[in-house]
Protein backbone atom coordinates (compact mmCIF):
# COMPACT_ATOMS: atom_id res chain seq x y z
CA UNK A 1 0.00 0.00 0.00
CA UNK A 2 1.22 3.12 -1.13
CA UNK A 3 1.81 6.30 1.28
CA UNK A 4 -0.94 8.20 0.15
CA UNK A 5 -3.35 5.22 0.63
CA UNK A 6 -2.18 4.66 4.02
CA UNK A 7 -2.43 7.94 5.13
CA UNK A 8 -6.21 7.84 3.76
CA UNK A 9 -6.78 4.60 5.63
CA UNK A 10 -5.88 6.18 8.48
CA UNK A 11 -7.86 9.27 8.15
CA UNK A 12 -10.68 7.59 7.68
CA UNK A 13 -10.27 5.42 10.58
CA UNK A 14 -9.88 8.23 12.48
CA UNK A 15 -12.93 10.22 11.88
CA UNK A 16 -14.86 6.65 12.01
CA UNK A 17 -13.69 6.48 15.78
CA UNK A 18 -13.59 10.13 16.79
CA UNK A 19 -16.56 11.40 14.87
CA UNK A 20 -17.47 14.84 16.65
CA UNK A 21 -13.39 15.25 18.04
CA UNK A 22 -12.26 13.35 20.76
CA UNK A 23 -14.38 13.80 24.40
CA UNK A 24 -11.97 14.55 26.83
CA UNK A 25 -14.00 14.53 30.16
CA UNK A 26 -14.35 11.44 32.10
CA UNK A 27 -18.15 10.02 31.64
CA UNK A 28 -18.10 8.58 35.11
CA UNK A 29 -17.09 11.90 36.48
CA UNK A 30 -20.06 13.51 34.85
CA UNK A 31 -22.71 11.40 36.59
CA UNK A 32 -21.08 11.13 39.79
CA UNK A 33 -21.38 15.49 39.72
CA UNK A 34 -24.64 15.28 38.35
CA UNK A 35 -26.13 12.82 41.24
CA UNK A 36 -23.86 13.63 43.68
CA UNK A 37 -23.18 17.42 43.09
CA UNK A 38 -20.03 16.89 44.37
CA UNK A 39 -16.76 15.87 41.76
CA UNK A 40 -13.33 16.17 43.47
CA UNK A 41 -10.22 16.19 41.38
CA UNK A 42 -12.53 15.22 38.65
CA UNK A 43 -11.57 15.28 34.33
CA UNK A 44 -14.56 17.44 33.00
CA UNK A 45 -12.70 19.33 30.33
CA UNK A 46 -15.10 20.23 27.51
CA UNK A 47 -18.02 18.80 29.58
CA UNK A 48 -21.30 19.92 28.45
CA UNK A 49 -22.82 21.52 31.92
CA UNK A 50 -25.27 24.23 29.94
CA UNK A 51 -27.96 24.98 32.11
CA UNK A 52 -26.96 22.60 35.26
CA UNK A 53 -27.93 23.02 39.00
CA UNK A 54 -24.46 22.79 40.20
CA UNK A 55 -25.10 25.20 43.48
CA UNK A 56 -23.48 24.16 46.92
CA UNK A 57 -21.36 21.56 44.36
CA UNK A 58 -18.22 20.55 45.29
CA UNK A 59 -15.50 20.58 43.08
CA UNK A 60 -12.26 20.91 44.00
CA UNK A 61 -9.24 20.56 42.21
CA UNK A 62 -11.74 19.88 39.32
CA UNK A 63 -10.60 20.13 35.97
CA UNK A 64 -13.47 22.28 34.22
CA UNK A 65 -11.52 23.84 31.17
CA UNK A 66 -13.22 24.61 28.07
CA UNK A 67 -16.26 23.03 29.78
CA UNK A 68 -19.66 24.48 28.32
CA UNK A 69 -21.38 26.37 31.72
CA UNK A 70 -23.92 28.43 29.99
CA UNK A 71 -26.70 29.45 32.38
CA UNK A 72 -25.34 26.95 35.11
CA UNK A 73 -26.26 27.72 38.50
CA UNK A 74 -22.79 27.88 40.87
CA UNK A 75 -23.78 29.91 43.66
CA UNK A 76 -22.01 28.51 46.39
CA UNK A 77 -19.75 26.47 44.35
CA UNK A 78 -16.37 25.02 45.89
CA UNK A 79 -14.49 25.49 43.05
CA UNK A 80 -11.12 25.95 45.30
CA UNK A 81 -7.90 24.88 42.81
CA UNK A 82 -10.32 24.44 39.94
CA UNK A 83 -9.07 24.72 36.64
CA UNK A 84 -11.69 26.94 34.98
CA UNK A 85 -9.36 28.21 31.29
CA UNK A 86 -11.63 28.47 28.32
CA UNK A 87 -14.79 27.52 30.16
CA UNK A 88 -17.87 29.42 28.73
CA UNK A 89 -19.44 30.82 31.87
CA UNK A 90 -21.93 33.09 30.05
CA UNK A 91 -24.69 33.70 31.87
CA UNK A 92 -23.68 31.87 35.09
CA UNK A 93 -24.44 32.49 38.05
CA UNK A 94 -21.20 32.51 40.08
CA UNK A 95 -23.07 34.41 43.49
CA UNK A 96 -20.51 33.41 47.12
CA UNK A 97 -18.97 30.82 44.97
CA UNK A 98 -15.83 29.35 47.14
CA UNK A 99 -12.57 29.98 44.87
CA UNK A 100 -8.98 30.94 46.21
CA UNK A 101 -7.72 31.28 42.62
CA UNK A 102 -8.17 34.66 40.86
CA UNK A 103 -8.97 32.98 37.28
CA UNK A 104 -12.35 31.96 38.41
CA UNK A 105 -13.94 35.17 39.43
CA UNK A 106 -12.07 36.61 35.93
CA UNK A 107 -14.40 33.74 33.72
CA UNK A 108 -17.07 34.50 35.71
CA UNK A 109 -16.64 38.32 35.68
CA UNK A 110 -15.92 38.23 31.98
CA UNK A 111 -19.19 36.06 31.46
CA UNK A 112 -21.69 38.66 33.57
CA UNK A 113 -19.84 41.77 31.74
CA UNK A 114 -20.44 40.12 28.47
CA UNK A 115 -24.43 38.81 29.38
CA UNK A 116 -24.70 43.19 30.53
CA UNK A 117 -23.94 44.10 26.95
């Protein structure tokens, strides 16, 4: 098999296994937020939260970058050592959520300044 046939072999097997881009965020550690509201130390990068009742949730040392958090409720949110970079916050609500990094307040004060616009 030639190079140019190989490389289409493996294209195609590619986009046959990873057809929307590869998930990154732990399916387990989805649920176990969801029903438990509480996700320590958990993979949810890219996670698809739009909309979710995560107040009071604990999530510390959570990996939440690039997650979608559009309209999620995390007032009252431990979010301490959370990695929030790239996470769409717009329209969250972010009210006495528990942080002791700076970059969390920024994504959520960058997602009310853009939802006042």
């Amino acid at each position: 098999m030639t190079f140019p046939h190989r490389l289409l072999v493996f294209s195609t097997l590619l986009s046959i296994c990873f057809p929307s881009g590869v998930l990154a965020q732990n399916p387990d550690h989805v649920r176990r937020l969801l029903n438990r509201n509480e996700c320590r130390v958990c993979d949810l990068r890219g996670a698809d939260l739009e909309g979710a009742n995560l107040s009071g949730a604990i999530l510390t040392r959570a990996n939440l970058s690039n997650a979608n958090l559009k309209g999620a409720n995390l007032s009252g949110a431990n979010l301490e050592g959370a990695n929030l970079s790239n996470a769409d916050l717009t329209g969250a609500n972010c009210s006495n959520v528990i942080r002791n990094e700076a970059t969390i307040m920024r994504a959520c004060s960058t997602a009310a300044d853009t939802d006042a616009q």
